[in-house]
C-alpha atoms as a PDB file:
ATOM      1  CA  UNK A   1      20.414 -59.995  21.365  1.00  0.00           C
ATOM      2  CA  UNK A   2      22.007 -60.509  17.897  1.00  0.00           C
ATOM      3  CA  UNK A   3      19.160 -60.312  15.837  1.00  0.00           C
ATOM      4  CA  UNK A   4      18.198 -56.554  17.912  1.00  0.00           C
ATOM      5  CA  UNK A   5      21.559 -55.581  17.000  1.00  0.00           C
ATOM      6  CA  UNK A   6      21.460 -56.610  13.548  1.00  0.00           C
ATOM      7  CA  UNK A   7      17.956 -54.658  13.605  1.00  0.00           C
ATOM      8  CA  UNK A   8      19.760 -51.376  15.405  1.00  0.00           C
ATOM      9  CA  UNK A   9      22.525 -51.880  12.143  1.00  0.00           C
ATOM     10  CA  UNK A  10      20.181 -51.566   9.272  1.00  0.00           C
ATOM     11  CA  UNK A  11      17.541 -49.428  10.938  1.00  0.00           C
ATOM     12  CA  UNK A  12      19.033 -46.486   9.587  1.00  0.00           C
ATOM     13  CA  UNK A  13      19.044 -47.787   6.381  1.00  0.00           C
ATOM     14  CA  UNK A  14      15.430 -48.768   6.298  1.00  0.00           C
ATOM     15  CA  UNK A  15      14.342 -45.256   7.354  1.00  0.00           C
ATOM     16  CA  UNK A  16      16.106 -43.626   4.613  1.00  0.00           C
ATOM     17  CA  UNK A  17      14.975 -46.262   2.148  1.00  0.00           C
ATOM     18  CA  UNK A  18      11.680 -44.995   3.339  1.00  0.00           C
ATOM     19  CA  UNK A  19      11.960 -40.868   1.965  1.00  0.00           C
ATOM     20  CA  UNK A  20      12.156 -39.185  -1.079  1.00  0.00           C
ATOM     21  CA  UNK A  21      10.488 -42.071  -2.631  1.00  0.00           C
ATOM     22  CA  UNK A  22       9.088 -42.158  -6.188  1.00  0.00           C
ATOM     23  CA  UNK A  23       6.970 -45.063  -7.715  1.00  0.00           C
ATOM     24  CA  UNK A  24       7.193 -46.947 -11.216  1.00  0.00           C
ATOM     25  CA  UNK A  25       5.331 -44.130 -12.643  1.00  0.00           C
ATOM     26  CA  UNK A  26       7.859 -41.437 -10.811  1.00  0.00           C
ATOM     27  CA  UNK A  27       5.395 -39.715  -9.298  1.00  0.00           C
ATOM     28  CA  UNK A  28       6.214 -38.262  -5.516  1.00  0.00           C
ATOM     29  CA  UNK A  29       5.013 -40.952  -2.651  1.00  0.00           C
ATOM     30  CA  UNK A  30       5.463 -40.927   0.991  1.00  0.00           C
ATOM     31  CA  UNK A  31       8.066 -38.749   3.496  1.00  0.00           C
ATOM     32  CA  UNK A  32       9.976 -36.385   1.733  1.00  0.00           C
ATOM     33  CA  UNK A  33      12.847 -33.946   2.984  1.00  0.00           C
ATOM     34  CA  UNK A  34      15.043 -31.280   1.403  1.00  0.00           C
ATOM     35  CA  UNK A  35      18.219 -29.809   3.163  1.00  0.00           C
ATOM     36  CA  UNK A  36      20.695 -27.477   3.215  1.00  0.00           C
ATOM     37  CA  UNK A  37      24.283 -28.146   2.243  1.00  0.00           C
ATOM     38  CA  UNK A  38      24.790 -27.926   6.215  1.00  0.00           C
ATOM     39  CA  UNK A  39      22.487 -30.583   7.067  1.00  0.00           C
ATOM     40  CA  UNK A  40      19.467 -28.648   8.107  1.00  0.00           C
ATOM     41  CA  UNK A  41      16.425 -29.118   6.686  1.00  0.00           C
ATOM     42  CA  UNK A  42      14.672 -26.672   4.037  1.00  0.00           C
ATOM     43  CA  UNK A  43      11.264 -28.667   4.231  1.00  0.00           C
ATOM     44  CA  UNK A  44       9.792 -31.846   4.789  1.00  0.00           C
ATOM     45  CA  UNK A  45       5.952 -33.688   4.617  1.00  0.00           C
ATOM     46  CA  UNK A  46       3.966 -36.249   2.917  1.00  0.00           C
ATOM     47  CA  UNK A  47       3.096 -36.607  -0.774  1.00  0.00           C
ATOM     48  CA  UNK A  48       0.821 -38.611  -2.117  1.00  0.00           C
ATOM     49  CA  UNK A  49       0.697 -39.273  -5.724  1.00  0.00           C
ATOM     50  CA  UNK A  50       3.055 -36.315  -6.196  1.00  0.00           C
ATOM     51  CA  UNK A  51       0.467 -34.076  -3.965  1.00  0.00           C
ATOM     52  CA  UNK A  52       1.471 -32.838  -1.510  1.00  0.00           C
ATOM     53  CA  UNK A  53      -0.510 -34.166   1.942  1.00  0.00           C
ATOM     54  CA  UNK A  54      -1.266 -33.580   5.218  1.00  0.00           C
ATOM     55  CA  UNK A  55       1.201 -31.189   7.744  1.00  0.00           C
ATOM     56  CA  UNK A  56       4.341 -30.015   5.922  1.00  0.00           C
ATOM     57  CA  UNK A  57       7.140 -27.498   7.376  1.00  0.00           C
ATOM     58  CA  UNK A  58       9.107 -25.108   5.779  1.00  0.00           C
ATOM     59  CA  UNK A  59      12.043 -23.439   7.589  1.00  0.00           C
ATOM     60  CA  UNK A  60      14.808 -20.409   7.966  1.00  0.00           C
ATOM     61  CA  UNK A  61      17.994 -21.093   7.211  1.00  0.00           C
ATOM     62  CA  UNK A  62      18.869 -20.747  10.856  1.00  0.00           C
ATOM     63  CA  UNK A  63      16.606 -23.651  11.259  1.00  0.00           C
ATOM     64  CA  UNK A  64      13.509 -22.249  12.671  1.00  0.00           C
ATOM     65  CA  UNK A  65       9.884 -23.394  11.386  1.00  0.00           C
ATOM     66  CA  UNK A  66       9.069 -20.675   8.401  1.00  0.00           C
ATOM     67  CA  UNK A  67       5.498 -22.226   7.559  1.00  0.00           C
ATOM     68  CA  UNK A  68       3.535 -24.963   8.760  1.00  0.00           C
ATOM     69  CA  UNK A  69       1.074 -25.380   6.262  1.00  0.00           C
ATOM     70  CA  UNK A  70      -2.029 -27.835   6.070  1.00  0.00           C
ATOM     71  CA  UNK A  71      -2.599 -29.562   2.844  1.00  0.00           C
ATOM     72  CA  UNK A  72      -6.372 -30.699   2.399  1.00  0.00           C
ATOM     73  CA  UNK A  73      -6.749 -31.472  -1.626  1.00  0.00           C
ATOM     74  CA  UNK A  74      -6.414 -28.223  -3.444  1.00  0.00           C
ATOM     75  CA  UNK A  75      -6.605 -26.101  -0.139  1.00  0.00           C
ATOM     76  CA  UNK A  76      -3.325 -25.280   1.733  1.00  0.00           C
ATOM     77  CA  UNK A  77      -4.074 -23.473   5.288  1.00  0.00           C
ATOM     78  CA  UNK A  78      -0.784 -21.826   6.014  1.00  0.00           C
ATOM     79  CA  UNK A  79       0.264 -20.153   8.689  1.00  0.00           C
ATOM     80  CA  UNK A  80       4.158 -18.051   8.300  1.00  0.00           C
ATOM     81  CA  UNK A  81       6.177 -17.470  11.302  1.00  0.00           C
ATOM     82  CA  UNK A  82       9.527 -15.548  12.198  1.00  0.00           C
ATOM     83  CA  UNK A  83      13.035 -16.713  13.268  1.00  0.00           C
ATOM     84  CA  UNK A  84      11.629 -15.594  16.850  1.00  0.00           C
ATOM     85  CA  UNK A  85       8.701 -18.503  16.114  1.00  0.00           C
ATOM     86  CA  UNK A  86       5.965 -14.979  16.184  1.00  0.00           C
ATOM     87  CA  UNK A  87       3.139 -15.666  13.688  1.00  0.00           C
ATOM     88  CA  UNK A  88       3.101 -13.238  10.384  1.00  0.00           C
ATOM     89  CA  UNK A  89       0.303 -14.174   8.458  1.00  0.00           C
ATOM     90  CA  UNK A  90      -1.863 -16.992   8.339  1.00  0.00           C
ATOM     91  CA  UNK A  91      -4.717 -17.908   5.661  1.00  0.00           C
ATOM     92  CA  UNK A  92      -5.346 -20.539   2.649  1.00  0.00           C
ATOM     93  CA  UNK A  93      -4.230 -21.242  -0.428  1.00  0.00           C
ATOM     94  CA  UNK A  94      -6.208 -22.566  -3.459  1.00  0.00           C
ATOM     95  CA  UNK A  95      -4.473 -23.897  -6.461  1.00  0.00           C
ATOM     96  CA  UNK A  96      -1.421 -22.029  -5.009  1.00  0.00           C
ATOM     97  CA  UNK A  97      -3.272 -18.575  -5.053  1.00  0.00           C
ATOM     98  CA  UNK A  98      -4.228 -16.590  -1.437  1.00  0.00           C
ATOM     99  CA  UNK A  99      -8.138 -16.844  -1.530  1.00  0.00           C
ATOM    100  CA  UNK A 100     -10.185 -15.776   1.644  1.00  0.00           C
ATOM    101  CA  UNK A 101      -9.489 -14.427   4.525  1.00  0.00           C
ATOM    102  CA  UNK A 102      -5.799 -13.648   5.503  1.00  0.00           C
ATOM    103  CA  UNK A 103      -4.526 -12.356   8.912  1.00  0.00           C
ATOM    104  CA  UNK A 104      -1.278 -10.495   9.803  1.00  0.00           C
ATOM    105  CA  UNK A 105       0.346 -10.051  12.937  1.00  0.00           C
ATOM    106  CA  UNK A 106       3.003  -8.315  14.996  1.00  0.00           C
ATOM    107  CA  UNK A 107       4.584  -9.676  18.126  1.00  0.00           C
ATOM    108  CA  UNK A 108       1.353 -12.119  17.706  1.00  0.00           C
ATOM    109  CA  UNK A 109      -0.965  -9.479  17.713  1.00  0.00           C
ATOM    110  CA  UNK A 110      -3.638  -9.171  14.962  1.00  0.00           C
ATOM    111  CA  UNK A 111      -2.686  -5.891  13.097  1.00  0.00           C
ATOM    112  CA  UNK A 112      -4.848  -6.385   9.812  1.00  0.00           C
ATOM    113  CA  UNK A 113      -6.859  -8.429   7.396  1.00  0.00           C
ATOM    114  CA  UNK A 114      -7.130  -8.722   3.773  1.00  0.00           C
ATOM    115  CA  UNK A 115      -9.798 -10.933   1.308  1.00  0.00           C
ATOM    116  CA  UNK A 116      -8.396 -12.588  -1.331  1.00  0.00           C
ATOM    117  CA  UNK A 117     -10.144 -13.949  -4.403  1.00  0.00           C
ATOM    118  CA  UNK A 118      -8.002 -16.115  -7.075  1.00  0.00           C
ATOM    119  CA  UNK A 119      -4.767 -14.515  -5.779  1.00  0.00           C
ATOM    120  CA  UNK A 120      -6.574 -10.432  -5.999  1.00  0.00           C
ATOM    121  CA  UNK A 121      -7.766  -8.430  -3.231  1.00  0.00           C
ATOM    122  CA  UNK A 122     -11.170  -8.798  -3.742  1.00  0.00           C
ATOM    123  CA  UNK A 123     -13.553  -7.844  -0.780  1.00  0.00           C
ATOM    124  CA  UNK A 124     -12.886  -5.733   2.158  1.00  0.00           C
ATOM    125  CA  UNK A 125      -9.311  -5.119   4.305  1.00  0.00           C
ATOM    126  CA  UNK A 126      -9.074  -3.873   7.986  1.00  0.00           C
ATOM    127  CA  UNK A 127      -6.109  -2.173   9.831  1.00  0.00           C
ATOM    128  CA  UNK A 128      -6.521  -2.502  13.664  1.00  0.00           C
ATOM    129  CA  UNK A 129      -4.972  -0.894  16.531  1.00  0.00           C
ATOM    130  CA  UNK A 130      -2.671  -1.894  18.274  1.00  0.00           C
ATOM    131  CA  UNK A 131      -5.404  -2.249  21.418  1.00  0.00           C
ATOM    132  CA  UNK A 132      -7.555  -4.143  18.606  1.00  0.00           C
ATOM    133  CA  UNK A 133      -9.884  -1.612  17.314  1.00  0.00           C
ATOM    134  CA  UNK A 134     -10.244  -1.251  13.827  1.00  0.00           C
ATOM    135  CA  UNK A 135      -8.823   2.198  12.580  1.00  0.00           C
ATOM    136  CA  UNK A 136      -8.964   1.551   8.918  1.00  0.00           C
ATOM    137  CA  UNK A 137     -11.583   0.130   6.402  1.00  0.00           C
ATOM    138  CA  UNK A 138     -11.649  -0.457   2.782  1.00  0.00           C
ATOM    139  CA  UNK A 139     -12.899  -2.293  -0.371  1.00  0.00           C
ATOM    140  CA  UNK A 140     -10.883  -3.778  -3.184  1.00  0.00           C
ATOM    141  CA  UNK A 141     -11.794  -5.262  -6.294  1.00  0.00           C
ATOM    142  CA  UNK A 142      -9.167  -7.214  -8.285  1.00  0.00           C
ATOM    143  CA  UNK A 143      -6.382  -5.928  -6.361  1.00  0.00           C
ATOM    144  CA  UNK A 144      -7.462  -2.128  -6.674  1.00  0.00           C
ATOM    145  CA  UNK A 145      -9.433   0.210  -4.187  1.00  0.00           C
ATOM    146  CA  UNK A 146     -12.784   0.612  -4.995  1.00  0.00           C
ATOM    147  CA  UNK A 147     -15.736   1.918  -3.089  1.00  0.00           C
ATOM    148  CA  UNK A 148     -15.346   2.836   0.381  1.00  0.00           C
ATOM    149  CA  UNK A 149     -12.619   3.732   2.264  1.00  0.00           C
ATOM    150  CA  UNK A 150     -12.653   4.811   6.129  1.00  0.00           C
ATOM    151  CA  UNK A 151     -10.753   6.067   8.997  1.00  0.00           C
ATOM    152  CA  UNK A 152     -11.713   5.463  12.816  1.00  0.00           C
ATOM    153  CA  UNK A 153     -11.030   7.357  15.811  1.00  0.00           C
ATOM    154  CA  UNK A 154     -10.210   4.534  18.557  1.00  0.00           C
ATOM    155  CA  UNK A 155     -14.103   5.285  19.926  1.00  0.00           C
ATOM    156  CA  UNK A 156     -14.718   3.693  16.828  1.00  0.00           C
ATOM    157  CA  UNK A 157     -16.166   7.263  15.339  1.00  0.00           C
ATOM    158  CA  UNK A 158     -15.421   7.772  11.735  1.00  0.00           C
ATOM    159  CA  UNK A 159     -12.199  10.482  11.109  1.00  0.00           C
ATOM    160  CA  UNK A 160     -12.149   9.895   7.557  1.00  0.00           C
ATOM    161  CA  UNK A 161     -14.529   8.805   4.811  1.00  0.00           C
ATOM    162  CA  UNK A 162     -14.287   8.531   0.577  1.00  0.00           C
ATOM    163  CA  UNK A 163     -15.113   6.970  -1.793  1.00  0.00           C
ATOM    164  CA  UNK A 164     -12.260   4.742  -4.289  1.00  0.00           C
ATOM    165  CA  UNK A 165     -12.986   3.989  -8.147  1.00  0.00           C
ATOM    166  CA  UNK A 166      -9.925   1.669  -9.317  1.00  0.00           C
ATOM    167  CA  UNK A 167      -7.595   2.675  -7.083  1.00  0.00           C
ATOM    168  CA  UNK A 168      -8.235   6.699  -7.137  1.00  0.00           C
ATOM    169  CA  UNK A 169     -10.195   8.815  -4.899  1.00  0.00           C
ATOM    170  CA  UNK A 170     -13.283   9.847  -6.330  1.00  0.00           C
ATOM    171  CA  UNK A 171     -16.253  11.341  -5.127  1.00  0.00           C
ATOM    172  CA  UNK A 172     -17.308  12.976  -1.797  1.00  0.00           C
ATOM    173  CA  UNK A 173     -14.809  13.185   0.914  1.00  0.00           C
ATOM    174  CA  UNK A 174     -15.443  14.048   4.340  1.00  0.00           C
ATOM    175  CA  UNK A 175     -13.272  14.225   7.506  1.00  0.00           C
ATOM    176  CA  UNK A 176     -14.724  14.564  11.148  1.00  0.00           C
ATOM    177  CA  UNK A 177     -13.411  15.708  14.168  1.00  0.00           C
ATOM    178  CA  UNK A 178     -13.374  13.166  17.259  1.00  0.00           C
ATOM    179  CA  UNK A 179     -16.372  15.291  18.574  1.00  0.00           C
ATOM    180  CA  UNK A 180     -18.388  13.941  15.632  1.00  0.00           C
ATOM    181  CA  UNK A 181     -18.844  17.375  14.055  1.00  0.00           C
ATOM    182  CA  UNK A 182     -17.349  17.739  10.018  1.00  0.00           C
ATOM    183  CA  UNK A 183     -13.927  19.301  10.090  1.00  0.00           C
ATOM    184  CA  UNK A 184     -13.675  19.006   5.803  1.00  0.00           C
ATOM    185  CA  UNK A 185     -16.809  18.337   3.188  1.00  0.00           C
ATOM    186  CA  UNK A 186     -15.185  17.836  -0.398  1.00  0.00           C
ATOM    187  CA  UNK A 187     -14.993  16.224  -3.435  1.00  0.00           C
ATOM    188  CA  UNK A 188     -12.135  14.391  -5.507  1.00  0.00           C
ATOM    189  CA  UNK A 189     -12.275  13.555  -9.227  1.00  0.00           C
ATOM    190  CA  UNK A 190     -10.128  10.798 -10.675  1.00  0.00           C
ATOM    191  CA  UNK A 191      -7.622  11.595  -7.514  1.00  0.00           C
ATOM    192  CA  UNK A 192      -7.928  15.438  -8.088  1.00  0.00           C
ATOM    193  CA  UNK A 193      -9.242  18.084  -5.947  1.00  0.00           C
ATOM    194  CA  UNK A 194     -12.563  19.396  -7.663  1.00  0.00           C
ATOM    195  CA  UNK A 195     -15.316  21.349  -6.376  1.00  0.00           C
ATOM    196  CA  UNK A 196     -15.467  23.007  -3.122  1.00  0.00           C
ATOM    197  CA  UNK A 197     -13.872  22.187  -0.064  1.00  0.00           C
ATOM    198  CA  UNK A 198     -15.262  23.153   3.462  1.00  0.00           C
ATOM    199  CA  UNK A 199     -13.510  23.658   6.656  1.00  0.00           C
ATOM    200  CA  UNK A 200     -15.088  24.249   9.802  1.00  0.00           C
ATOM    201  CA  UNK A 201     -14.512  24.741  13.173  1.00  0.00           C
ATOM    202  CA  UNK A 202     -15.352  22.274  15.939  1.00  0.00           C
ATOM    203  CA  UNK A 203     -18.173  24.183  16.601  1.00  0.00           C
ATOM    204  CA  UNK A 204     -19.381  23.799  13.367  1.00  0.00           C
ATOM    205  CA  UNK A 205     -18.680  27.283  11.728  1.00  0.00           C
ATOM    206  CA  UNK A 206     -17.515  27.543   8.065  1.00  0.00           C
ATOM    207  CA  UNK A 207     -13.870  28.875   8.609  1.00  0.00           C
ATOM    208  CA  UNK A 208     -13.088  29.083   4.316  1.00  0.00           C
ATOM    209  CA  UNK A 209     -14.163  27.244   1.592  1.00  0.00           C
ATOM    210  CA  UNK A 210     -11.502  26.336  -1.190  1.00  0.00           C
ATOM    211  CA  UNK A 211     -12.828  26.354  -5.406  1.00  0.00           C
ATOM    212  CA  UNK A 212     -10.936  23.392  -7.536  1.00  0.00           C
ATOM    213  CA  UNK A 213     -11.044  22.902 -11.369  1.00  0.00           C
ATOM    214  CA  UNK A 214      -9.654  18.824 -11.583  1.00  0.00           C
ATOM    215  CA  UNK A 215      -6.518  19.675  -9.097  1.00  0.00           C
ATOM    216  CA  UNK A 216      -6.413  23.790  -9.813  1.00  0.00           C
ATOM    217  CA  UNK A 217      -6.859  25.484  -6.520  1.00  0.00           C
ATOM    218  CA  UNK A 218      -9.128  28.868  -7.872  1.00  0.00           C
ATOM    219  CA  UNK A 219      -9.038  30.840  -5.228  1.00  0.00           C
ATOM    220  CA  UNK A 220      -5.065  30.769  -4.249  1.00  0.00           C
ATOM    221  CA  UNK A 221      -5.010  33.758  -1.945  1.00  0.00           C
ATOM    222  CA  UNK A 222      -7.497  32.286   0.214  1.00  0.00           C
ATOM    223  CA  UNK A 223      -5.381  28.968   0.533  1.00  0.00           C
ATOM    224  CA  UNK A 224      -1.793  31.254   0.825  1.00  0.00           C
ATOM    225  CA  UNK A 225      -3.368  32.970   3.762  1.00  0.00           C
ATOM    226  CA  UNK A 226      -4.755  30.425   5.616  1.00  0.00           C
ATOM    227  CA  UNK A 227      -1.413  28.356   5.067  1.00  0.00           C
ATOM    228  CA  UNK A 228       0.333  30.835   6.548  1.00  0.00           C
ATOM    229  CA  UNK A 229      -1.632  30.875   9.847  1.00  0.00           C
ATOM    230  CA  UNK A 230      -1.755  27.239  10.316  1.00  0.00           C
ATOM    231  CA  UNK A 231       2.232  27.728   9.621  1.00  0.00           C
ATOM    232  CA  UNK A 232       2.272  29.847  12.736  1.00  0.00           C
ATOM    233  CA  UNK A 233      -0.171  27.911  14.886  1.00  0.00           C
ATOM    234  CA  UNK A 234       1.586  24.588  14.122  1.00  0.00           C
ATOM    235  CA  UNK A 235       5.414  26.942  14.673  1.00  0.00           C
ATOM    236  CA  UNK A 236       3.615  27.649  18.376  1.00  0.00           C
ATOM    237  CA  UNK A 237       2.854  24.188  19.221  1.00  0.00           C
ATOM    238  CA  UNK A 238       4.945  22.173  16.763  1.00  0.00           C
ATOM    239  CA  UNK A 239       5.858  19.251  19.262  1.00  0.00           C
ATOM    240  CA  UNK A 240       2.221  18.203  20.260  1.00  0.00           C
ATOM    241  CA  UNK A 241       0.348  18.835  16.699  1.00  0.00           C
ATOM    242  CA  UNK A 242       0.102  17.334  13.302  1.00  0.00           C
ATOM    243  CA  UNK A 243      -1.613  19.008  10.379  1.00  0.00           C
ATOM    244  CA  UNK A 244      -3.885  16.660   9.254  1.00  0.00           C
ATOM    245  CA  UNK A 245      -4.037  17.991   5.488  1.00  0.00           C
ATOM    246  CA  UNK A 246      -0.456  16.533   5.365  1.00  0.00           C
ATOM    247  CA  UNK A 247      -1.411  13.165   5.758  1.00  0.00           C
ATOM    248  CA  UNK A 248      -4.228  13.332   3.102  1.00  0.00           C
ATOM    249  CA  UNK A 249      -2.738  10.665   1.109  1.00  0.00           C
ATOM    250  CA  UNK A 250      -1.900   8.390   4.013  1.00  0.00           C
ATOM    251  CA  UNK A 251      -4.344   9.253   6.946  1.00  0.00           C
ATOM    252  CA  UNK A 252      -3.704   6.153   8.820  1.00  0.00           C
ATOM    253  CA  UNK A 253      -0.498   6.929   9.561  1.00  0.00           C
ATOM    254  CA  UNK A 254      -2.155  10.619  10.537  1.00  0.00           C
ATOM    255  CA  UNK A 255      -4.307   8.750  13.017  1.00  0.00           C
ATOM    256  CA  UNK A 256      -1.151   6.132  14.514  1.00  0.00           C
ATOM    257  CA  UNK A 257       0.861   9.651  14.875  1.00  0.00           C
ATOM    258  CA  UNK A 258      -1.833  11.470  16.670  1.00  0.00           C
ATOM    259  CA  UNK A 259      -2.087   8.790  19.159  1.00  0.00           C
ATOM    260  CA  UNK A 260       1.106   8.141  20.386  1.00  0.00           C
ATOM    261  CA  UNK A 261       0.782  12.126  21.064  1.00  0.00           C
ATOM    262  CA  UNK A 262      -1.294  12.093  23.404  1.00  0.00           C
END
């Protein structure tokens, strides 16, 4: 009985003699913790060699588990979490630089996806639905749009399709109507308007077609006229619909918009 209590005194002692531990070279070995002022901790895990190894945690100030990351040599699989303990993002580091696949989530639902390559969007990014479809597309290489870019009716038809070079539209650009049939052929150049642009009907018919010079509109009056109708269509039924040559630049938001109209 003496000799457990004597063991119960100095336990304490022994455990803490065991963390934050450097050797004769003063490199990192073992447990290691960091806390707050307060008590609670900031992080803790395993080094080896001044590594780090194995599971560490990272954490809010509240307390709550920030990231739990996996160390496997120069790979770090890391998964980031909430105060509420709802998974962000999750994906691997290399040498301390997002490479691969990474996921993002809301309320621990998969909203998106983005490749990484030496710390750089490199490869192709998705934007899902909340229901899980994917409503956006596109390519990036070294952290810049380039190539194609698309926009998805939930049926998984395409509402919106161009082509990126470093970051700027540039090339043909069409936009559909949920019937499949074009609602828009035209063309950007180095983010400008240029050439002609089409707009038809969802029958099919040419309505008007608009002449650019490298963002000049040429044929104004034929743009201030139809602006003015759409003005008074949209006036009519201004609660249930959205012009979608306002959301030009941002036509995912266009498409989230449009469904929580119906």
């Amino acid at each position: 009985m003496r000799y457990l209590l004597v063991l119960l005194i100095f336990l304490p002692s022994v455990v803490f003699s065991q963390t934050n531990q450097t050797d004769a070279n003063g490199l990192r070995q073992g447990f290691w913790q960091k806390k707050q002022a307060n008590g609670r901790l900031i992080y803790e895990g395993n080094f080896k060699d001044d590594k780090p190894v194995g599971e560490w945690k990272r954490y809010h100030p509240g307390g709550q588990l920030k990231a739990l990351i996996e160390y496997k040599g120069d790979t770090a699989y890391t998964q980031f979490f909430d105060v509420w303990r709802k998974k962000l993002t999750e994906g691997n580091y290399v040498n301390q630089q997002k490479e691969g696949v990474w996921k993002i989530y809301k309320n621990n639902v998969l909203t998106a996806d983005e490749e990484y390559k030496l710390g750089l969007k490199y490869g192709t990014s998705h934007q899902y639905y909340d229901t899980g479809e994917v409503m956006e597309e596109k390519q990036w290489v070294n952290d810049k749009e380039d190539g194609d870019y698309q926009i998805f009716y939930k049926s998984g038809e395409p509402y919106m399709q161009c082509k990126m070079k470093l970051g700027m539209r540039h090339g043909l650009f069409l936009v559909n109507y949920e019937n499949g049939r074009q609602e828009m052929v035209a063309e950007y150049r180095n983010n400008l308007r240029h050439g002609e642009w089409k707009h038809f009907d969802r029958e099919g018919n040419l309505l008007y077609t608009l002449y650019y010079d490298n963002g000049q509109i040429l044929n104004p009056n034929v743009r201030d006229s139809i602006d003015n109708l759409k003005m008074i269509e949209l006036e009519k039924n201004k609660d249930t619909i959205l012009d979608p040559e306002e959301f030009l630049q941002d036509p995912s938001e266009y498409m989230m918009r449009n469904q929580k109209n119906r």
